[in-house]
N, C-alpha and C. Protein backbone atom coordinates (compact mmCIF):
# COMPACT_ATOMS: atom_id res chain seq x y z
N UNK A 1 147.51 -12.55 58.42
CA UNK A 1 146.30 -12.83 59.14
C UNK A 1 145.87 -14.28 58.98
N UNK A 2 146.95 -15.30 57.50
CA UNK A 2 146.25 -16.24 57.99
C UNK A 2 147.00 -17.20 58.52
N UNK A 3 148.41 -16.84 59.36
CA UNK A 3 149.22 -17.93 60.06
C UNK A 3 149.18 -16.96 61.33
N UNK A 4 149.89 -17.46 62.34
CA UNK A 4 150.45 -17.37 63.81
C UNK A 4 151.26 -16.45 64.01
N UNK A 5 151.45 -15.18 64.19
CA UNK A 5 152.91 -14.50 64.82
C UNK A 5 152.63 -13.89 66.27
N UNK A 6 153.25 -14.86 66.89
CA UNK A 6 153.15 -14.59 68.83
C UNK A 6 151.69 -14.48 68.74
N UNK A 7 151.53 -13.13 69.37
CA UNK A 7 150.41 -13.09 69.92
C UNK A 7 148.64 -13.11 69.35
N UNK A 8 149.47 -13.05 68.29
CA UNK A 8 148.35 -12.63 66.72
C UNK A 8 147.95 -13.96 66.10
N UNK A 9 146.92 -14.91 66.49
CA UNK A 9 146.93 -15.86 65.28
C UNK A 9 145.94 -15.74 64.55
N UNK A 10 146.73 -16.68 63.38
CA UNK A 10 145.57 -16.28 62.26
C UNK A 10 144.64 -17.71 61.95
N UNK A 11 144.25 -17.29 61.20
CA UNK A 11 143.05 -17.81 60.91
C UNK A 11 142.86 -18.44 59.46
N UNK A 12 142.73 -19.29 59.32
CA UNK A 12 143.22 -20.09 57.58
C UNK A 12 141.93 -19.95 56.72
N UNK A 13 140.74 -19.75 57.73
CA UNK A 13 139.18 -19.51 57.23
C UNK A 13 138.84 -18.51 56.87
N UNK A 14 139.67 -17.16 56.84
CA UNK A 14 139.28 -16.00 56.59
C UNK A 14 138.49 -16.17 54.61
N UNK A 15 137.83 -14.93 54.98
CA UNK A 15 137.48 -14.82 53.82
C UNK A 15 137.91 -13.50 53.02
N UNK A 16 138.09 -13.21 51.08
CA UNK A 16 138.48 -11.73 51.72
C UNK A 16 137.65 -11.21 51.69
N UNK A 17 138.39 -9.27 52.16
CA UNK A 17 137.13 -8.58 51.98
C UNK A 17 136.65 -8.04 51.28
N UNK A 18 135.48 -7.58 50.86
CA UNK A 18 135.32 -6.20 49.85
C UNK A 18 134.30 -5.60 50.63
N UNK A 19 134.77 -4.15 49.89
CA UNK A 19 133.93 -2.68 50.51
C UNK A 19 133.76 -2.08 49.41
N UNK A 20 132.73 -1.22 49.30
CA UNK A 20 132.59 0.20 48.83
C UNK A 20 132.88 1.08 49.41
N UNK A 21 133.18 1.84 49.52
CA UNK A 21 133.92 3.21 50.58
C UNK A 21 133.75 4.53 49.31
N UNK A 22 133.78 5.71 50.32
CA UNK A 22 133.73 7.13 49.65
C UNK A 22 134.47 7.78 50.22
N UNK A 23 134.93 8.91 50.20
CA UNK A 23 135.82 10.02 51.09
C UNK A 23 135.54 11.24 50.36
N UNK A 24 135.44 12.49 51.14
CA UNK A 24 135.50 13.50 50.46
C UNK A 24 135.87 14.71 51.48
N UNK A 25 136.84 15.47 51.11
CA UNK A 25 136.68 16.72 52.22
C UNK A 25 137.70 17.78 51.59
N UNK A 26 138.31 18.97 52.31
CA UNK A 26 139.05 20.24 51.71
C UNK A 26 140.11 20.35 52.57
N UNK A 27 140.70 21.50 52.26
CA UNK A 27 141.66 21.38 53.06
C UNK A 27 142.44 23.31 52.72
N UNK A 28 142.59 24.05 53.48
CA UNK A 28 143.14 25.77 53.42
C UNK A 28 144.50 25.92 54.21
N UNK A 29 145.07 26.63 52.98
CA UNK A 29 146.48 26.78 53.74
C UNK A 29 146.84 28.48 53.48
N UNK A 30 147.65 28.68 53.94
CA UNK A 30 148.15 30.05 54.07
C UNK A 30 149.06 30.20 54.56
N UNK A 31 149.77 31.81 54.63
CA UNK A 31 151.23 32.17 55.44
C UNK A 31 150.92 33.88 54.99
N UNK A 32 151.40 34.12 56.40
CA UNK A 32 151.71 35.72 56.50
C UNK A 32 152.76 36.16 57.51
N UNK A 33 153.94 36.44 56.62
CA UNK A 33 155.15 36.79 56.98
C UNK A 33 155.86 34.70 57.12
N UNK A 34 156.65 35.39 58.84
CA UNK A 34 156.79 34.11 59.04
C UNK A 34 156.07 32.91 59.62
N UNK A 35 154.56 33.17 59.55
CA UNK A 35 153.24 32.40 60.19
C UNK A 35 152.78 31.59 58.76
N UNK A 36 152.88 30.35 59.24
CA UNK A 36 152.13 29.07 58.15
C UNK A 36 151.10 28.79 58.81
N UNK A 37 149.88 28.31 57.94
CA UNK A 37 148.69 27.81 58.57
C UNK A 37 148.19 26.86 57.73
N UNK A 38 148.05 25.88 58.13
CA UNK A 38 146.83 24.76 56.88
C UNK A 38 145.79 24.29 58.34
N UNK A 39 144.48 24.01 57.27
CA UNK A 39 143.51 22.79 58.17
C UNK A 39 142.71 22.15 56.92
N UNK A 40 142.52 20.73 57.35
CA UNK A 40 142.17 19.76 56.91
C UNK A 40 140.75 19.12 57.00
N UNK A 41 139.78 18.98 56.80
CA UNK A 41 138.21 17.85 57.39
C UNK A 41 138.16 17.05 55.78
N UNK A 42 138.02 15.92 56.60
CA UNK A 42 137.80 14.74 55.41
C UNK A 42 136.52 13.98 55.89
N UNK A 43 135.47 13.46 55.37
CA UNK A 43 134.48 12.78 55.63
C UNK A 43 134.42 11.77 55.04
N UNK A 44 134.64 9.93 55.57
CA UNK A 44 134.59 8.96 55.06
C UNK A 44 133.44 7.86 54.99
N UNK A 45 132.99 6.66 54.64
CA UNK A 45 132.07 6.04 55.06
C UNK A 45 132.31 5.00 54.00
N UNK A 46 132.26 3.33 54.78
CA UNK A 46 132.34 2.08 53.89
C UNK A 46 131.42 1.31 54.30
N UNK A 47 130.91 0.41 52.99
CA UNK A 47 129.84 -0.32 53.93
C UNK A 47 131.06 -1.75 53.37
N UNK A 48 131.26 -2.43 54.18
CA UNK A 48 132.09 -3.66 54.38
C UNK A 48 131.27 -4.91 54.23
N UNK A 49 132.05 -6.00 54.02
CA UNK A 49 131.59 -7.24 53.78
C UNK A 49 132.51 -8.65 53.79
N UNK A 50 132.51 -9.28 54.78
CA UNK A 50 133.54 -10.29 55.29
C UNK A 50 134.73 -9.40 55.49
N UNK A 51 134.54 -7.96 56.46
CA UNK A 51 135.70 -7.16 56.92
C UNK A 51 136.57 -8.47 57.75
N UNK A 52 137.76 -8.12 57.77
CA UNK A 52 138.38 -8.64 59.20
C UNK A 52 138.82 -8.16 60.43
N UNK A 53 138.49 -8.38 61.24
CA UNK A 53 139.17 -7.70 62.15
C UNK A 53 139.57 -9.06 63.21
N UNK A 54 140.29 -8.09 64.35
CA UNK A 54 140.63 -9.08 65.57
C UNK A 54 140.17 -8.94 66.96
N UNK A 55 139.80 -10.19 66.89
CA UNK A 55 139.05 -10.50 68.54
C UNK A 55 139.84 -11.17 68.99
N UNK A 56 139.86 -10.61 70.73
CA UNK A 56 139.98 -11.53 71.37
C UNK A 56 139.90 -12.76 71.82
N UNK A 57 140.77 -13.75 71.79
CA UNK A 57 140.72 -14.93 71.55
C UNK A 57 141.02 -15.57 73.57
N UNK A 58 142.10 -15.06 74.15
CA UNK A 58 142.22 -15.58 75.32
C UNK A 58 142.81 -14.32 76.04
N UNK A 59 143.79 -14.21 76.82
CA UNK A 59 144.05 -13.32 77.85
C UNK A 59 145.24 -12.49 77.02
N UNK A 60 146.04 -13.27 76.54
CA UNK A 60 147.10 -12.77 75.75
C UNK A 60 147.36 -12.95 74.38
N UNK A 61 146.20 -13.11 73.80
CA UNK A 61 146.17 -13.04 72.17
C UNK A 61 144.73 -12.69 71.35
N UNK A 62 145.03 -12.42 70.12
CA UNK A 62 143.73 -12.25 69.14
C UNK A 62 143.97 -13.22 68.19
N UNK A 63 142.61 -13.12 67.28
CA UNK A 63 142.68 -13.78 66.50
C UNK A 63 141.58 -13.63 65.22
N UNK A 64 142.28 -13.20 64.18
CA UNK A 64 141.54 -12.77 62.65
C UNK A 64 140.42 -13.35 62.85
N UNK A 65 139.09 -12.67 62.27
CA UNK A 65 137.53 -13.13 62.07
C UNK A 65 137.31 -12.04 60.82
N UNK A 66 136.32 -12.33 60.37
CA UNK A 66 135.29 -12.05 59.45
C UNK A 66 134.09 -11.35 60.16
N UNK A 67 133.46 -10.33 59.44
CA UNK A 67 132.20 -9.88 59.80
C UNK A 67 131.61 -9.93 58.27
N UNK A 68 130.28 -10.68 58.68
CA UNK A 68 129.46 -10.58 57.95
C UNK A 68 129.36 -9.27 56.72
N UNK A 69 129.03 -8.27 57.66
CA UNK A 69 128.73 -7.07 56.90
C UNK A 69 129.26 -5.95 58.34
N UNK A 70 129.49 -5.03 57.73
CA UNK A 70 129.95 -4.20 58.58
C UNK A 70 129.84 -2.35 57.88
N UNK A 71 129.29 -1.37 58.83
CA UNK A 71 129.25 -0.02 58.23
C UNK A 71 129.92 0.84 59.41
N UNK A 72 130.85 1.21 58.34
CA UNK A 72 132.32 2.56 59.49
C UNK A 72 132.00 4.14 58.29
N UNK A 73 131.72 5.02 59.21
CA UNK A 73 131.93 6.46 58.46
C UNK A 73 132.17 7.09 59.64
N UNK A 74 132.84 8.11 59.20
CA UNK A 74 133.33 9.12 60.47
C UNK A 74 134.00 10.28 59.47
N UNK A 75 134.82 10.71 60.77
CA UNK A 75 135.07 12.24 60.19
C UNK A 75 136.46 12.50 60.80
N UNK A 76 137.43 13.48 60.05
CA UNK A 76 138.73 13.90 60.51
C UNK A 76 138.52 14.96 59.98
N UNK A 77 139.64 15.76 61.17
CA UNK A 77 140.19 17.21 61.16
C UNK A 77 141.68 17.36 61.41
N UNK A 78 142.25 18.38 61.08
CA UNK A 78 143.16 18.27 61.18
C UNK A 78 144.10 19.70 60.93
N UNK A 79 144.98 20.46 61.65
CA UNK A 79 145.57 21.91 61.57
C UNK A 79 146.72 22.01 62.11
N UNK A 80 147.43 22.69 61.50
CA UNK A 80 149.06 22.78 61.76
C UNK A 80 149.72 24.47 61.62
N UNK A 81 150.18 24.84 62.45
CA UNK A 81 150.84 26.19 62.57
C UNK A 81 152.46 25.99 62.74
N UNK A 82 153.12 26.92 61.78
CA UNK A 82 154.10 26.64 61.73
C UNK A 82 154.94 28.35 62.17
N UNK A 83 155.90 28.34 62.88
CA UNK A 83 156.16 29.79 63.02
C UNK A 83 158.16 29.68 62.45
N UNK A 84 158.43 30.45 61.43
CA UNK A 84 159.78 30.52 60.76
C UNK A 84 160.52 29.57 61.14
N UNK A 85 160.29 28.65 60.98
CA UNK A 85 161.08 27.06 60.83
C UNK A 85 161.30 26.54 62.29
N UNK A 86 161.09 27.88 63.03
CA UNK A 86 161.29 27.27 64.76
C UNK A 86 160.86 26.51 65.39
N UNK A 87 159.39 26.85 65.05
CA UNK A 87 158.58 25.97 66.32
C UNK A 87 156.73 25.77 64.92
N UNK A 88 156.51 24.17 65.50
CA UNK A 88 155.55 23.66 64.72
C UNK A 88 154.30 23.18 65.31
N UNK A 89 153.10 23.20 65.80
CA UNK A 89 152.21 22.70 65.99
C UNK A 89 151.03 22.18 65.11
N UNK A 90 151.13 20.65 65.73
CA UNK A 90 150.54 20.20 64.72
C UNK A 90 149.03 19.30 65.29
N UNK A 91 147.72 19.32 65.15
CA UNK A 91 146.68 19.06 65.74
C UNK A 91 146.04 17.85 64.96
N UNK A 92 145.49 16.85 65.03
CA UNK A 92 144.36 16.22 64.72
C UNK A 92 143.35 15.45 65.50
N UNK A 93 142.19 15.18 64.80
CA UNK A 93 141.62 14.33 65.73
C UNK A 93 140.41 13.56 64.32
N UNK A 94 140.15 11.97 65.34
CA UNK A 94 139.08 11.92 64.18
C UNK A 94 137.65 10.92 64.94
N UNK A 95 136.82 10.96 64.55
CA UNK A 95 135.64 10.32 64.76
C UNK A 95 135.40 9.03 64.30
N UNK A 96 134.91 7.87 64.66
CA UNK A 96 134.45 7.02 63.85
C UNK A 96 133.17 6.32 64.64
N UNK A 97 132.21 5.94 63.52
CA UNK A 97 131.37 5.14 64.05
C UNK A 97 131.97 3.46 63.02
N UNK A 98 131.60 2.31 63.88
CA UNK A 98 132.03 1.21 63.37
C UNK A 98 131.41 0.10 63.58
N UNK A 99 130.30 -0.55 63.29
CA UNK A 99 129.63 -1.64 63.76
C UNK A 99 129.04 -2.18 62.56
N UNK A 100 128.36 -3.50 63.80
CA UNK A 100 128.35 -4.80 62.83
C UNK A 100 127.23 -4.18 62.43
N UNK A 101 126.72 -4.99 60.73
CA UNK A 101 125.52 -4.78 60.41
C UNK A 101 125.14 -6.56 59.70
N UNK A 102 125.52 -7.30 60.08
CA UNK A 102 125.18 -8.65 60.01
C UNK A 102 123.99 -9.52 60.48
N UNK A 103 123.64 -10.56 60.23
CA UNK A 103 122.69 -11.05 60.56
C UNK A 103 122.20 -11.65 61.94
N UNK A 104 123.18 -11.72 62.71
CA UNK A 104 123.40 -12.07 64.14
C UNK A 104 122.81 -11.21 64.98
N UNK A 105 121.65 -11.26 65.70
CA UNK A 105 120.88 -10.96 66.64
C UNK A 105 122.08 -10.22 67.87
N UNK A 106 122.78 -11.10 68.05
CA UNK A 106 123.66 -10.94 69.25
C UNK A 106 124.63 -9.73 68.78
N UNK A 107 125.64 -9.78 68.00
CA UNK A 107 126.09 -8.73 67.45
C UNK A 107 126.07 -7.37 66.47
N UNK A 108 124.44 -7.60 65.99
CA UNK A 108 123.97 -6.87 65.03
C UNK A 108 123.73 -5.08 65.48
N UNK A 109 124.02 -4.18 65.28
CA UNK A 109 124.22 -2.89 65.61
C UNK A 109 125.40 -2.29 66.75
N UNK A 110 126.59 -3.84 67.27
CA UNK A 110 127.49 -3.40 68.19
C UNK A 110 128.63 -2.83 67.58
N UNK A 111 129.56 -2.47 68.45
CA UNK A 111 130.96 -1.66 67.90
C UNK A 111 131.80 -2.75 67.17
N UNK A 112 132.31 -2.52 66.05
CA UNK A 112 133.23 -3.68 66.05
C UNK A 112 134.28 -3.59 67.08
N UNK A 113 135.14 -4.24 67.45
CA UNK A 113 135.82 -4.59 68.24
C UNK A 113 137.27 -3.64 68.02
N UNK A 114 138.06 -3.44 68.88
CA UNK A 114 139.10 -2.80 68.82
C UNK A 114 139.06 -1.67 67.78
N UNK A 115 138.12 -0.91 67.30
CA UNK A 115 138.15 0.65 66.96
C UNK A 115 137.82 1.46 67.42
N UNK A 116 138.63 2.60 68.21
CA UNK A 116 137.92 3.26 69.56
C UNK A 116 136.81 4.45 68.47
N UNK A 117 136.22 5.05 68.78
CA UNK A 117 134.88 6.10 68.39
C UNK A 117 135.75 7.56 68.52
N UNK A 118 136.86 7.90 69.23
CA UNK A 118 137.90 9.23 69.23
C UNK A 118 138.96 8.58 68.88
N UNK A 119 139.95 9.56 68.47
CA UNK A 119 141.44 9.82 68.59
C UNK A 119 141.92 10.98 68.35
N UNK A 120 142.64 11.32 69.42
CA UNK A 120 143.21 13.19 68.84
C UNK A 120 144.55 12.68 69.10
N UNK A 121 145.61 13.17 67.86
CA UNK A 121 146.62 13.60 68.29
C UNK A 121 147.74 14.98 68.40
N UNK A 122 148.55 15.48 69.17
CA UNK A 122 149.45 17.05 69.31
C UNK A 122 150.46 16.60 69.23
N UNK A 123 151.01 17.44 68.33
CA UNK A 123 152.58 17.04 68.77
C UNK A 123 153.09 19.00 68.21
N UNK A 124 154.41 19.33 69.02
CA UNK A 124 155.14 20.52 69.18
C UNK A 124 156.21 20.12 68.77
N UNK A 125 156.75 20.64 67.72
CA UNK A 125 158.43 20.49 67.01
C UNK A 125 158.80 22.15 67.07
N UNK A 126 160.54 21.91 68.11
CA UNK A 126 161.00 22.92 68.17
C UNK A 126 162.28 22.98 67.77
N UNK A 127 163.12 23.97 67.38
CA UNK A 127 164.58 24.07 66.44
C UNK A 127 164.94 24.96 66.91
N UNK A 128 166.09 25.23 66.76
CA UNK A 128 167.05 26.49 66.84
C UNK A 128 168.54 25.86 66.58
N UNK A 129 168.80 26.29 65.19
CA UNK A 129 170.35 25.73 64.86
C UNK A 129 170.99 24.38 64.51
N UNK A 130 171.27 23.58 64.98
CA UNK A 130 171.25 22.23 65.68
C UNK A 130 170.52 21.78 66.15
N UNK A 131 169.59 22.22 66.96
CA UNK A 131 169.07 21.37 68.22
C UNK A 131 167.58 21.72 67.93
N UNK A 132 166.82 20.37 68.51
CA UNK A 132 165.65 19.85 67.79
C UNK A 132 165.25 19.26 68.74
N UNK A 133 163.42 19.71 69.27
CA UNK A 133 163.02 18.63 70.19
C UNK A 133 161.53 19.04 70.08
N UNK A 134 161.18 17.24 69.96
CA UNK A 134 159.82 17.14 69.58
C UNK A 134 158.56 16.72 71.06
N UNK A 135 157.53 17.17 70.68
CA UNK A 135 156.41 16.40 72.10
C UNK A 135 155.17 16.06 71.55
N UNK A 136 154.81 14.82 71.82
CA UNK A 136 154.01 14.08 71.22
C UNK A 136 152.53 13.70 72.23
N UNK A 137 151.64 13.52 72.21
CA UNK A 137 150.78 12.68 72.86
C UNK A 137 149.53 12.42 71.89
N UNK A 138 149.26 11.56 72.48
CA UNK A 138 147.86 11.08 71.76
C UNK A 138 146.64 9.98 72.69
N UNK A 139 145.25 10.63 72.29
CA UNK A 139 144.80 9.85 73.20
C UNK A 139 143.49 9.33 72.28
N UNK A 140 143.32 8.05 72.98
CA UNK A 140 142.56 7.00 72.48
C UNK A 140 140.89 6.63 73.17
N UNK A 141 139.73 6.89 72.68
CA UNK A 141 138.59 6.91 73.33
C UNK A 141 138.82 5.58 73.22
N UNK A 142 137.36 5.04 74.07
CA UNK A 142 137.45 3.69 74.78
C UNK A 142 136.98 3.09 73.28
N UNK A 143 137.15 1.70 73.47
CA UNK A 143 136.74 0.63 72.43
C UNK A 143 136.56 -1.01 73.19
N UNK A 144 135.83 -2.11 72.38
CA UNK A 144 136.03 -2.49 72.83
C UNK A 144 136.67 -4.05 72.26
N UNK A 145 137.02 -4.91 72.85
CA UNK A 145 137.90 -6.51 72.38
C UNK A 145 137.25 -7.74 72.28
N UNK A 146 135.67 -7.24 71.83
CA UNK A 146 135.12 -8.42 71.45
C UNK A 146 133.89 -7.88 70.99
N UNK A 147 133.26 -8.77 70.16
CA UNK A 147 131.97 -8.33 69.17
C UNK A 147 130.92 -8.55 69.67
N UNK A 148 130.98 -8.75 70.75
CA UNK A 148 129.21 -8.25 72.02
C UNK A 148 129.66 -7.34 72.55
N UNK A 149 130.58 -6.82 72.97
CA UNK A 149 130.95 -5.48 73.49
C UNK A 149 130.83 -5.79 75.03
N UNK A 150 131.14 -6.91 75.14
CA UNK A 150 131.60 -7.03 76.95
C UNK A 150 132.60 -6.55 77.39
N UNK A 151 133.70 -6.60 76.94
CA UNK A 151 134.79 -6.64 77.63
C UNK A 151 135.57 -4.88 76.87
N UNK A 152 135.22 -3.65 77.95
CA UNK A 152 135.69 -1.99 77.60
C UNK A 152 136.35 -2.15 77.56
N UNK A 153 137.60 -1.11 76.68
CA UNK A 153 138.45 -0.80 77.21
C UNK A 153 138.47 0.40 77.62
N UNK A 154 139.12 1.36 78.76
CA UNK A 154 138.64 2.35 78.90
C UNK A 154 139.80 3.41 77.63
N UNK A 155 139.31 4.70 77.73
CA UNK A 155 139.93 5.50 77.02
C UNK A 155 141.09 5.66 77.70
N UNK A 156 142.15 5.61 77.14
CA UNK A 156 143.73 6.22 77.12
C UNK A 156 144.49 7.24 76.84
């Protein structure tokens, strides 16, 4: 973050960071016969200080910054079914809230930049013998690429 690679430059001014952060959550598993089951919720929250992240700098690059102060907590879930080694489904998704909490009028209570507020991802793993085939997707709520929050991106 603090030299140049392509599209990414860095920034020689960074400062580092420190946080306090917490996490806490459970997690239940089971099986009956050939049926597996687990699920997961974790609840996190940091309050940040000279975080870094990356802004948009021009059309085709970012570039490392500092936030003042910054507060992210959110939440994950997460569950997986498994049926006799055949076939696997596997679920998550997670929440976040992420914004500045700095002294700047202009940016003070916005999103930080490039952390979308959703993400779920599925994926299906199937077997029989040899042969193996997986399906994946994942989708991304909107966020946005700069610390006034002009420029959306939409969700993906």
């Amino acid at each position: 973050m603090f030299g140049n690679q392509g599209s990414a430059l860095g920034n020689p001014q960074l400062a580092p960071e420190h946080a306090e952060s917490w996490d806490a959550g459970f997690a239940l598993r089971g099986a009956r016969g050939p049926l597996q089951a687990s699920a997961e919720w974790a609840r996190h929250a940091t309050d940040g200080r000279d975080l870094i992240v990356w802004q948009r700098n021009s059309q085709s690059s970012v570039r490392a910054r500092n936030v003042s102060r910054a507060a992210l907590f959110g939440e994950e879930l997460g569950a997986r079914v498994a049926w006799a080694r055949a076939a696997t489904f596997t679920l998550s998704t997670s929440w976040l809230s992420a914004t500045d909490r700095g002294p700047s009028p202009v940016y003070h209570g916005k999103r930080l930049p490039q952390r979308p507020e959703r993400q779920t991802y599925a994926r299906l793993d199937l077997s029989r013998g040899r042969w193996s085939a997986s399906f994946d997707a994942l989708h991304l709520g909107d966020d946005f690429q700069d610390p006034a929050n002009l420029y959306r991106v939409s969700a993906r």
